[in-house]
Protein backbone atom coordinates (compact mmCIF):
# COMPACT_ATOMS: atom_id res chain seq x y z
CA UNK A 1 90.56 72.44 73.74
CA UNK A 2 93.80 73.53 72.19
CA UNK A 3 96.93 71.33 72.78
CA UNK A 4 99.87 73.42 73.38
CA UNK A 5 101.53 73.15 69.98
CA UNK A 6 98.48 74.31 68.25
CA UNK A 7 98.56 77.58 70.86
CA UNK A 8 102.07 77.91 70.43
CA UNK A 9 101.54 77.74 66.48
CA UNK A 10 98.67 80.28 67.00
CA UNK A 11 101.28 82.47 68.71
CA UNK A 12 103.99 82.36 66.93
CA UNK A 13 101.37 83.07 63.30
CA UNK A 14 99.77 86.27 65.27
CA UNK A 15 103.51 87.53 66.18
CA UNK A 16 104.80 87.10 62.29
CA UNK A 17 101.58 88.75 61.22
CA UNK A 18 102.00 91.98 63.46
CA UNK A 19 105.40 92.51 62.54
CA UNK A 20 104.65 92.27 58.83
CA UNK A 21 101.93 94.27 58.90
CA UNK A 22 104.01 96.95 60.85
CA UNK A 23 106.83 96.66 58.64
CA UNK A 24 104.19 97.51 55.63
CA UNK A 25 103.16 100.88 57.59
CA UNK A 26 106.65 101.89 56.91
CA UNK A 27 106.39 101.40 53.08
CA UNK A 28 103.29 103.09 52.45
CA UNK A 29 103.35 106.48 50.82
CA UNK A 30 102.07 110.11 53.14
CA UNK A 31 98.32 109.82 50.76
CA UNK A 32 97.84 105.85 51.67
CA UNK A 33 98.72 106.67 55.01
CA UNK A 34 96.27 109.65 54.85
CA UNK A 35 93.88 107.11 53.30
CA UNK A 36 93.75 104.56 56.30
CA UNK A 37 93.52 107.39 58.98
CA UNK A 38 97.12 107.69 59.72
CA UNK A 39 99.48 109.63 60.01
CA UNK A 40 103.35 109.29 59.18
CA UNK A 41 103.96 109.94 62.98
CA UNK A 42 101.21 107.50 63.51
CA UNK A 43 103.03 104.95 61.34
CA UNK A 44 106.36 104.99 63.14
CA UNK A 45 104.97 104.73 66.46
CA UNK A 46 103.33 101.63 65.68
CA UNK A 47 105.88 100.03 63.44
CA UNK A 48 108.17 100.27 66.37
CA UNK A 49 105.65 98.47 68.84
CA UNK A 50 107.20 95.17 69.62
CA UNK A 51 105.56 92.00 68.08
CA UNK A 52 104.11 90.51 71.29
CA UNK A 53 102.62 94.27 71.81
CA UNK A 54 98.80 94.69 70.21
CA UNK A 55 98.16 97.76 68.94
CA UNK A 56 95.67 100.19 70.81
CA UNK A 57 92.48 101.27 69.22
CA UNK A 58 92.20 103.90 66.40
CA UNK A 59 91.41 107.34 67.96
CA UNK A 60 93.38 106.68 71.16
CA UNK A 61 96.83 107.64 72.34
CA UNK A 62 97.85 104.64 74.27
């Protein structure tokens, strides 16, 4: 069972890596987005998702 630091740590790791990984959609060029299914729209709308927000599933307009 997890304590509550190692939840919070869990937490706190899975916020930092969404908004890094959303911050990267921003710096990736109209043929890499094209590559990974996306589009520049696409990009923007999750980049501005906030941290504690998952993203929703590819092929859906959530």
């Amino acid at each position: 069972m997890d304590t509550l630091a190692q939840a919070l740590r869990r937490g706190y790791r899975l916020a930092r890596h969404r908004q890094q990984t959303r911050r990267a959609l921003l710096e990736l060029e109209a043929a890499e987005l094209k590559d990974i299914g996306l589009s520049a729209e696409q990009a923007r709308e999750e980049a501005s998702r906030p941290f504690w927000q998952a993203g929703s599933p590819r092929g859906r307009n959530a």
